[in-house]
PDB file of N, CA and C in Angstrom:
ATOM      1  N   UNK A   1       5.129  21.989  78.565  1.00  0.00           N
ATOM      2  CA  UNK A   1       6.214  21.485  77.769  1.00  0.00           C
ATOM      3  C   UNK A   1       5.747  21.237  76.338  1.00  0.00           C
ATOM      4  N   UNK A   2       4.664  20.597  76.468  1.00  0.00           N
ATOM      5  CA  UNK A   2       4.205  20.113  74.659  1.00  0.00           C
ATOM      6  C   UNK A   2       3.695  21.403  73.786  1.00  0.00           C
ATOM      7  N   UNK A   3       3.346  22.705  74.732  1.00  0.00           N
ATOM      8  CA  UNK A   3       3.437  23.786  74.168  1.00  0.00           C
ATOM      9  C   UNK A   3       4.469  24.685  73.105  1.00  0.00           C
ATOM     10  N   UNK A   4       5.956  24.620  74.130  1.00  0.00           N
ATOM     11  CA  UNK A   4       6.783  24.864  73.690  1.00  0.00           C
ATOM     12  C   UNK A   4       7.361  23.789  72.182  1.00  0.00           C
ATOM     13  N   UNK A   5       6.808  22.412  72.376  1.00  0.00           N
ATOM     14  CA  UNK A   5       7.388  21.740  71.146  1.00  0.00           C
ATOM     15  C   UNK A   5       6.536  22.272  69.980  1.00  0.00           C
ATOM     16  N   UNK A   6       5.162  22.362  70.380  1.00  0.00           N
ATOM     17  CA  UNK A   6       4.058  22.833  68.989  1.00  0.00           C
ATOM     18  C   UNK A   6       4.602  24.187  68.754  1.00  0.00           C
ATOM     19  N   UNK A   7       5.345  24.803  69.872  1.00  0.00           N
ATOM     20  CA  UNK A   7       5.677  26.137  69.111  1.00  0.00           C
ATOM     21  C   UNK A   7       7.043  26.127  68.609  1.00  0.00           C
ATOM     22  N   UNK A   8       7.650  25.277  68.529  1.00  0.00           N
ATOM     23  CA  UNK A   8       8.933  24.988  67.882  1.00  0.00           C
ATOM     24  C   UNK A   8       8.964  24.310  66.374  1.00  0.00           C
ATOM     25  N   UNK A   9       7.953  23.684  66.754  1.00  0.00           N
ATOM     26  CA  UNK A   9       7.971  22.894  65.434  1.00  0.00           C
ATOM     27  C   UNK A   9       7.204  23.581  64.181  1.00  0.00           C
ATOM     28  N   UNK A  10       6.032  24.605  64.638  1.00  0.00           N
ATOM     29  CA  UNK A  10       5.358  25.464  63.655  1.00  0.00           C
ATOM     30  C   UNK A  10       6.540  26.641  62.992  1.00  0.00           C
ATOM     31  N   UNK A  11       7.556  27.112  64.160  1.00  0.00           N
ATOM     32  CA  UNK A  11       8.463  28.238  63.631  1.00  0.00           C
ATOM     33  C   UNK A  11       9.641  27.277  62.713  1.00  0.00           C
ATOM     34  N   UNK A  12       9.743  25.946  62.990  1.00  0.00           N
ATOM     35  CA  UNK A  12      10.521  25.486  62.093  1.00  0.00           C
ATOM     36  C   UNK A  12      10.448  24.915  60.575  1.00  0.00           C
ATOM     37  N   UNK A  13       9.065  24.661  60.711  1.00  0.00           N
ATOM     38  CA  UNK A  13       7.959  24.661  60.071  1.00  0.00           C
ATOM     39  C   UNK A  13       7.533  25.503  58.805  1.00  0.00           C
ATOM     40  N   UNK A  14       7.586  26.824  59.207  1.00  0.00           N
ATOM     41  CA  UNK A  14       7.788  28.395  58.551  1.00  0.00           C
ATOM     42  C   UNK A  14       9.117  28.217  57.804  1.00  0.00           C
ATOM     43  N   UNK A  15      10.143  27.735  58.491  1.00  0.00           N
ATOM     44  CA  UNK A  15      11.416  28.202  58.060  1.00  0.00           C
ATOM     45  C   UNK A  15      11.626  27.203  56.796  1.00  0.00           C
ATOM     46  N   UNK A  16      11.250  25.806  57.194  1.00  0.00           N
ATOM     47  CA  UNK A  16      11.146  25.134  56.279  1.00  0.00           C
ATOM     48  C   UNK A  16      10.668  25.564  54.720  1.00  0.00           C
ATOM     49  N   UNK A  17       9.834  25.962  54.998  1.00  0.00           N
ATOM     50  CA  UNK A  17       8.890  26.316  53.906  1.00  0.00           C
ATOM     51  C   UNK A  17       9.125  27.591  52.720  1.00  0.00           C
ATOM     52  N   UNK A  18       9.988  28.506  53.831  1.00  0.00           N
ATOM     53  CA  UNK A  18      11.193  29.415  53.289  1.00  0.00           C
ATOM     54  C   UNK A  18      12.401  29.317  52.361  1.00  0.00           C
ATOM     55  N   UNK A  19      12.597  27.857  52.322  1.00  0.00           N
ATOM     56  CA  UNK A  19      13.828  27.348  52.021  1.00  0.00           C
ATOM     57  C   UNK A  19      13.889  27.113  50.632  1.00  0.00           C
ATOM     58  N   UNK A  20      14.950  27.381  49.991  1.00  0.00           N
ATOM     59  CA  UNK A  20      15.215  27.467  48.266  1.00  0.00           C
ATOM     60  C   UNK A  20      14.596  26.331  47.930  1.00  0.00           C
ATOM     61  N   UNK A  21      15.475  24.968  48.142  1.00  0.00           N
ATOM     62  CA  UNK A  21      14.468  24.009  47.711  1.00  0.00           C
ATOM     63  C   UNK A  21      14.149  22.748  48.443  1.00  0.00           C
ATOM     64  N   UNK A  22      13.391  22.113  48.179  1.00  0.00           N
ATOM     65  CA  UNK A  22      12.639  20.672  48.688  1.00  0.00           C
ATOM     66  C   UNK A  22      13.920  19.970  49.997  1.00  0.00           C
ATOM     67  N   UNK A  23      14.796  20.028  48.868  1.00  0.00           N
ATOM     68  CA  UNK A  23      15.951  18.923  50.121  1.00  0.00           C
ATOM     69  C   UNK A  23      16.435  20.254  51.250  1.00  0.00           C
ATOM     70  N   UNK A  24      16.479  21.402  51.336  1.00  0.00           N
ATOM     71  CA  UNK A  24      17.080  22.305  51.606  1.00  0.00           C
ATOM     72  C   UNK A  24      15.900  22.203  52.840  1.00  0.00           C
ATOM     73  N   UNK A  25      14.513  22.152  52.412  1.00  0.00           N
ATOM     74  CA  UNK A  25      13.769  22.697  53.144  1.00  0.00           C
ATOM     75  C   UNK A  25      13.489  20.910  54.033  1.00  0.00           C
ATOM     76  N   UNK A  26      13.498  20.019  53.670  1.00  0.00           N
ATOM     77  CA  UNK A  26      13.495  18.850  54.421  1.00  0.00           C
ATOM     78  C   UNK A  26      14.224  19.013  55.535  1.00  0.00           C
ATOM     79  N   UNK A  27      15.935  19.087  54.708  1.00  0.00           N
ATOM     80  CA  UNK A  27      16.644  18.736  56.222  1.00  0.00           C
ATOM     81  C   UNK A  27      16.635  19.929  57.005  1.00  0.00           C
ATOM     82  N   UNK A  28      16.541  21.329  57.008  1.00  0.00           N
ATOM     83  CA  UNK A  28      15.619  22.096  58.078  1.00  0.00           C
ATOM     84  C   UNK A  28      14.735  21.801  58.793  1.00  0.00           C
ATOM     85  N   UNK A  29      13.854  21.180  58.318  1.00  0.00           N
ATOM     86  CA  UNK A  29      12.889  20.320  59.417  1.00  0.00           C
ATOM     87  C   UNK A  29      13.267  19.800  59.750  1.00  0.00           C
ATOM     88  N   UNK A  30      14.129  18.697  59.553  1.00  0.00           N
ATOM     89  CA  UNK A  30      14.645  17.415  60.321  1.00  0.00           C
ATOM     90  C   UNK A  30      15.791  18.246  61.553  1.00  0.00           C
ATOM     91  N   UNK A  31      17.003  19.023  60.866  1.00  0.00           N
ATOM     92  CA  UNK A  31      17.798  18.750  61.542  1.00  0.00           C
ATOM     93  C   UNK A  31      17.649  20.250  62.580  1.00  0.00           C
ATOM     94  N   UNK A  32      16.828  21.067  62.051  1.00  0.00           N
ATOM     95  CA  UNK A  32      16.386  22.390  63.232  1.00  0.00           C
ATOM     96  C   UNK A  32      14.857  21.512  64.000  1.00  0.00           C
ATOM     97  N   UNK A  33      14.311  20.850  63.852  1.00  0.00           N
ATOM     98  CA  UNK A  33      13.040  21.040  64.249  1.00  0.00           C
ATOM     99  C   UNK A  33      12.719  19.257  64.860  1.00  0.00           C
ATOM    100  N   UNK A  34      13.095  18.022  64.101  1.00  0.00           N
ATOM    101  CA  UNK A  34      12.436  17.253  65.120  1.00  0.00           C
ATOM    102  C   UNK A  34      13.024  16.713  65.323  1.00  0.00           C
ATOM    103  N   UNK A  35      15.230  16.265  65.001  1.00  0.00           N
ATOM    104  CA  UNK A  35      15.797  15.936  66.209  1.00  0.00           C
ATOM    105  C   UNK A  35      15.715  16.953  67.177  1.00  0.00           C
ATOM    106  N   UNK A  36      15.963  17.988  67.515  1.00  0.00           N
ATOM    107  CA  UNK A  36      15.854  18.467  68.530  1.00  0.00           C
ATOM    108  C   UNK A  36      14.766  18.101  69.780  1.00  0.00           C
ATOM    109  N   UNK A  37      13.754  18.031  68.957  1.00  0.00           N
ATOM    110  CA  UNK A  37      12.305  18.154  69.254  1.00  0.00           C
ATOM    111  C   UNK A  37      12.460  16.567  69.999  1.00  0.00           C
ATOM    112  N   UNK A  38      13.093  15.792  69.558  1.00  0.00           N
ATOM    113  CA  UNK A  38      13.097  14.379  69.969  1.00  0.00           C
ATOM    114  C   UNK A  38      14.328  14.407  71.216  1.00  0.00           C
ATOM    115  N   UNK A  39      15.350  15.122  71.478  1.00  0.00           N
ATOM    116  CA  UNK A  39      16.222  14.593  71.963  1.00  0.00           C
ATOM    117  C   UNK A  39      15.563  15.725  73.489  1.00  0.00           C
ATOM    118  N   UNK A  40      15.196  16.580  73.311  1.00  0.00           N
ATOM    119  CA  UNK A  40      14.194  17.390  74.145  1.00  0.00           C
ATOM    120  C   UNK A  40      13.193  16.006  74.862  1.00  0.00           C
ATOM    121  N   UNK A  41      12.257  15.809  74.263  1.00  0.00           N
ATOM    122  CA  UNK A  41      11.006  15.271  75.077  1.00  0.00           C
ATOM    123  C   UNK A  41      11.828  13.963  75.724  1.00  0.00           C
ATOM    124  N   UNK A  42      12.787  13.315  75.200  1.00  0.00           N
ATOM    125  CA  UNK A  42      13.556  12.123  75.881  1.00  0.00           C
ATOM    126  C   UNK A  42      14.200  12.568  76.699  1.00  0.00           C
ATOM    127  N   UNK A  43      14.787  13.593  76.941  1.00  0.00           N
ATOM    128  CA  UNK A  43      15.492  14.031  78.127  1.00  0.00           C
ATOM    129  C   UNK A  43      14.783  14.554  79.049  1.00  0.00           C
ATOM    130  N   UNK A  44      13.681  15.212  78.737  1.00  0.00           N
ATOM    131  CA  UNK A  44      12.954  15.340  80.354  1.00  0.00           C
ATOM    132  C   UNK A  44      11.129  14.519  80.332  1.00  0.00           C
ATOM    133  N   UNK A  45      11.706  13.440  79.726  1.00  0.00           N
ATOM    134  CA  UNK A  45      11.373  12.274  79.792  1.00  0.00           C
ATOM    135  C   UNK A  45      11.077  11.176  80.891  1.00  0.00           C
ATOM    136  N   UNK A  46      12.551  11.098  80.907  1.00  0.00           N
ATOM    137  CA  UNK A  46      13.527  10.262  81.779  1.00  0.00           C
ATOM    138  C   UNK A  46      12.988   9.832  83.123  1.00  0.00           C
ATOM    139  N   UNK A  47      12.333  11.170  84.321  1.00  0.00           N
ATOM    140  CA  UNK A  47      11.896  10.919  84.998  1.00  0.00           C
ATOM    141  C   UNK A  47      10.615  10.265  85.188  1.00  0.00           C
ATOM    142  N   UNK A  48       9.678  10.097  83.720  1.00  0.00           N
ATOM    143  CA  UNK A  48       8.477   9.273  83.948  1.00  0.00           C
ATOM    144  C   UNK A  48       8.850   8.417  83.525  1.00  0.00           C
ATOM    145  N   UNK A  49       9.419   8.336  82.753  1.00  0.00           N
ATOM    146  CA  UNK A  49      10.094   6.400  82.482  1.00  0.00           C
ATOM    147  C   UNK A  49      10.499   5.501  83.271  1.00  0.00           C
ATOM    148  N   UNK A  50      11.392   6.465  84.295  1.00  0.00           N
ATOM    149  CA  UNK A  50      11.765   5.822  85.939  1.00  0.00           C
ATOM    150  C   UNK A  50      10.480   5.414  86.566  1.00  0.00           C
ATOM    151  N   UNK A  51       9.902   6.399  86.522  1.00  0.00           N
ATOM    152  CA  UNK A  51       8.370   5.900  87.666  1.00  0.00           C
ATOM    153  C   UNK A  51       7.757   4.841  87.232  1.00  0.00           C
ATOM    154  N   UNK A  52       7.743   4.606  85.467  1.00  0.00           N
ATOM    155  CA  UNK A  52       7.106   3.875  84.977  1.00  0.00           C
ATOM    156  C   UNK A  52       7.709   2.390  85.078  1.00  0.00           C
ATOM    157  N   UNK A  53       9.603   2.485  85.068  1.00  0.00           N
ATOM    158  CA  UNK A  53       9.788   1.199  85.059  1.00  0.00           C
ATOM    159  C   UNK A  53       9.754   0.478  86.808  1.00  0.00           C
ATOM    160  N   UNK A  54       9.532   1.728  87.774  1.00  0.00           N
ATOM    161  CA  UNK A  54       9.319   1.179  89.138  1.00  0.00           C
ATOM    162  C   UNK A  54       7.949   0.351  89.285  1.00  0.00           C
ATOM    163  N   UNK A  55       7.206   0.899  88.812  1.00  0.00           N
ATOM    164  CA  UNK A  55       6.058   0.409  89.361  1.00  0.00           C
ATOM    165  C   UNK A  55       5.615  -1.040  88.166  1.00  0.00           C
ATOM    166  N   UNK A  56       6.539  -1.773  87.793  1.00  0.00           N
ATOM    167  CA  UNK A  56       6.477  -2.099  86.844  1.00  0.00           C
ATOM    168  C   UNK A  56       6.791  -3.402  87.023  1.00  0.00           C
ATOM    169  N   UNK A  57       5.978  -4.788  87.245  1.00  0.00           N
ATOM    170  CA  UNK A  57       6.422  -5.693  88.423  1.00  0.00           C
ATOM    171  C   UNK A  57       7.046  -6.367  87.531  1.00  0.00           C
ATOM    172  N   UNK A  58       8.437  -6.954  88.782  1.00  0.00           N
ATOM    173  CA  UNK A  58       9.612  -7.593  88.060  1.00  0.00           C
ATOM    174  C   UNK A  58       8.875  -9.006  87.534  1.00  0.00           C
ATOM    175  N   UNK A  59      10.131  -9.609  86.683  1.00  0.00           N
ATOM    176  CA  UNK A  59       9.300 -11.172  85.541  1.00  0.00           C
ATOM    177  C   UNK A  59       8.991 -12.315  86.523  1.00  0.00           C
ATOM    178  N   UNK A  60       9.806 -12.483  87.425  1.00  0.00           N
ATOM    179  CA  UNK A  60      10.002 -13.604  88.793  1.00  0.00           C
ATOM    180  C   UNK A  60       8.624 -13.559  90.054  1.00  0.00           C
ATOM    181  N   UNK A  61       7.968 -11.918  90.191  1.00  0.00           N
ATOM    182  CA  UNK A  61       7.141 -11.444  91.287  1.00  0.00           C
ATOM    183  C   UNK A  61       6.017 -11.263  90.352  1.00  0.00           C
ATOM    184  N   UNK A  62       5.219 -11.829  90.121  1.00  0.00           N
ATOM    185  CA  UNK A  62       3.944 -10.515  88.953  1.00  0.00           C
ATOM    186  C   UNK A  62       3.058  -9.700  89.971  1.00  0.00           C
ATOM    187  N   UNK A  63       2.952 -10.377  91.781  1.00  0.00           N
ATOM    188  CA  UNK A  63       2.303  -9.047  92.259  1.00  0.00           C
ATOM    189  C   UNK A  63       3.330  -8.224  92.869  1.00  0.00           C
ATOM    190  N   UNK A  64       4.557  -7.988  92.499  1.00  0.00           N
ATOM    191  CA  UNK A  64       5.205  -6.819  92.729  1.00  0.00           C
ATOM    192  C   UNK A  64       4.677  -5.682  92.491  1.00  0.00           C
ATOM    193  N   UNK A  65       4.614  -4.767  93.413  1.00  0.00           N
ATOM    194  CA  UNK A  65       4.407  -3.264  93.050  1.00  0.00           C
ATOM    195  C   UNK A  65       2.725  -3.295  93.008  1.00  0.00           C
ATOM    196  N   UNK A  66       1.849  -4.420  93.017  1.00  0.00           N
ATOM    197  CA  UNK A  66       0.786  -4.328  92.905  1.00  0.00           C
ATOM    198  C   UNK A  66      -0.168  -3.407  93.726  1.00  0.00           C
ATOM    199  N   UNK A  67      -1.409  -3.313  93.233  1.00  0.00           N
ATOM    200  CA  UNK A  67      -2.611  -2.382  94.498  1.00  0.00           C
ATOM    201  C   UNK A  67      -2.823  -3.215  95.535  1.00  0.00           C
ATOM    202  N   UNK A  68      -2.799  -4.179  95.676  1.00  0.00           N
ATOM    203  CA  UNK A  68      -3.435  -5.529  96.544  1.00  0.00           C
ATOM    204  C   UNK A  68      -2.212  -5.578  97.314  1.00  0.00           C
ATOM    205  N   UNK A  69      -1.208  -4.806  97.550  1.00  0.00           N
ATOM    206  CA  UNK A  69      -0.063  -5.217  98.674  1.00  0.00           C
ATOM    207  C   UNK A  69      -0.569  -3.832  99.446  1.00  0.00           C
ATOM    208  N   UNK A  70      -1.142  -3.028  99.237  1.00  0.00           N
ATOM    209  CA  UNK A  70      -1.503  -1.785 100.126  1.00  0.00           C
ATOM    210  C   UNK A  70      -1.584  -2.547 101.755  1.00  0.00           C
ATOM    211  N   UNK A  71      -1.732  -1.784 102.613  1.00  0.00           N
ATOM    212  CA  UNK A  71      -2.218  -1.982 104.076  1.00  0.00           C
ATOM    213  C   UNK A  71      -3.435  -1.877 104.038  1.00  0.00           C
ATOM    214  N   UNK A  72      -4.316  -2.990 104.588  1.00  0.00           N
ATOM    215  CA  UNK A  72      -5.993  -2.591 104.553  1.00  0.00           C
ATOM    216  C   UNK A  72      -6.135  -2.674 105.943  1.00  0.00           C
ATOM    217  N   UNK A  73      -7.242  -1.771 106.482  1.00  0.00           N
ATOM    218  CA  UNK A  73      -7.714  -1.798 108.132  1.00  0.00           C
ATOM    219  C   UNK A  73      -9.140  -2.068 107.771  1.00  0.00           C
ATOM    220  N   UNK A  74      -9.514  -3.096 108.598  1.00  0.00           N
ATOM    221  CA  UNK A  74     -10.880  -3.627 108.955  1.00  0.00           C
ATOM    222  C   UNK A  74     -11.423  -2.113 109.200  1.00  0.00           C
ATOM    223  N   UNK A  75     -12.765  -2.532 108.739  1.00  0.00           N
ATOM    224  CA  UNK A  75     -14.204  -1.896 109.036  1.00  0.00           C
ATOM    225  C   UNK A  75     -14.625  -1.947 109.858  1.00  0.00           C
ATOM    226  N   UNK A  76     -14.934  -0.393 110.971  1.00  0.00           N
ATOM    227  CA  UNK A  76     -14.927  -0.859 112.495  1.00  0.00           C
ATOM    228  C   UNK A  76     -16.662  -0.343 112.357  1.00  0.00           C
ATOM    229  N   UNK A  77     -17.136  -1.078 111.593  1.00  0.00           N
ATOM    230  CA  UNK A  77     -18.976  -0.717 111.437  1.00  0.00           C
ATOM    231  C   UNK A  77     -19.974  -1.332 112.532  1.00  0.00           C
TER     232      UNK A  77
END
């Protein structure tokens, strides 16, 4: 995925740079190259943000979601 943005943003990049003048060539970048670029990585985003706000212990529990709630089995040594 972060491939496709470095290669989006270098061809917009180019185009920018193409552009008659300064403001011409700004909002080409902005409005071809990193809203897009932004509304892209937030949308398939979404699903690590979920994971992130699961595992993410609520304000009331602080060992919610913790490592220390695992199941441990004795050591049969």
């Amino acid at each position: 995925m972060h491939i496709i943005v470095i290669a989006w943003l270098y061809v917009t990049v180019l185009m920018a740079l193409t552009e008659t003048s300064v403001v011409a060539g700004v909002l080409s970048l902005v409005f071809y190259g990193l809203l897009p670029v932004a509304l892209l990585l937030w949308l398939f985003g979404g699903p690590a943000r979920r994971r992130r706000a699961a595992r993410r212990p609520e304000p009331g529990n602080p060992r919610a979601g913790s490592a220390d709630d695992e199941v441990r089995t004795p050591d049969l040594d």
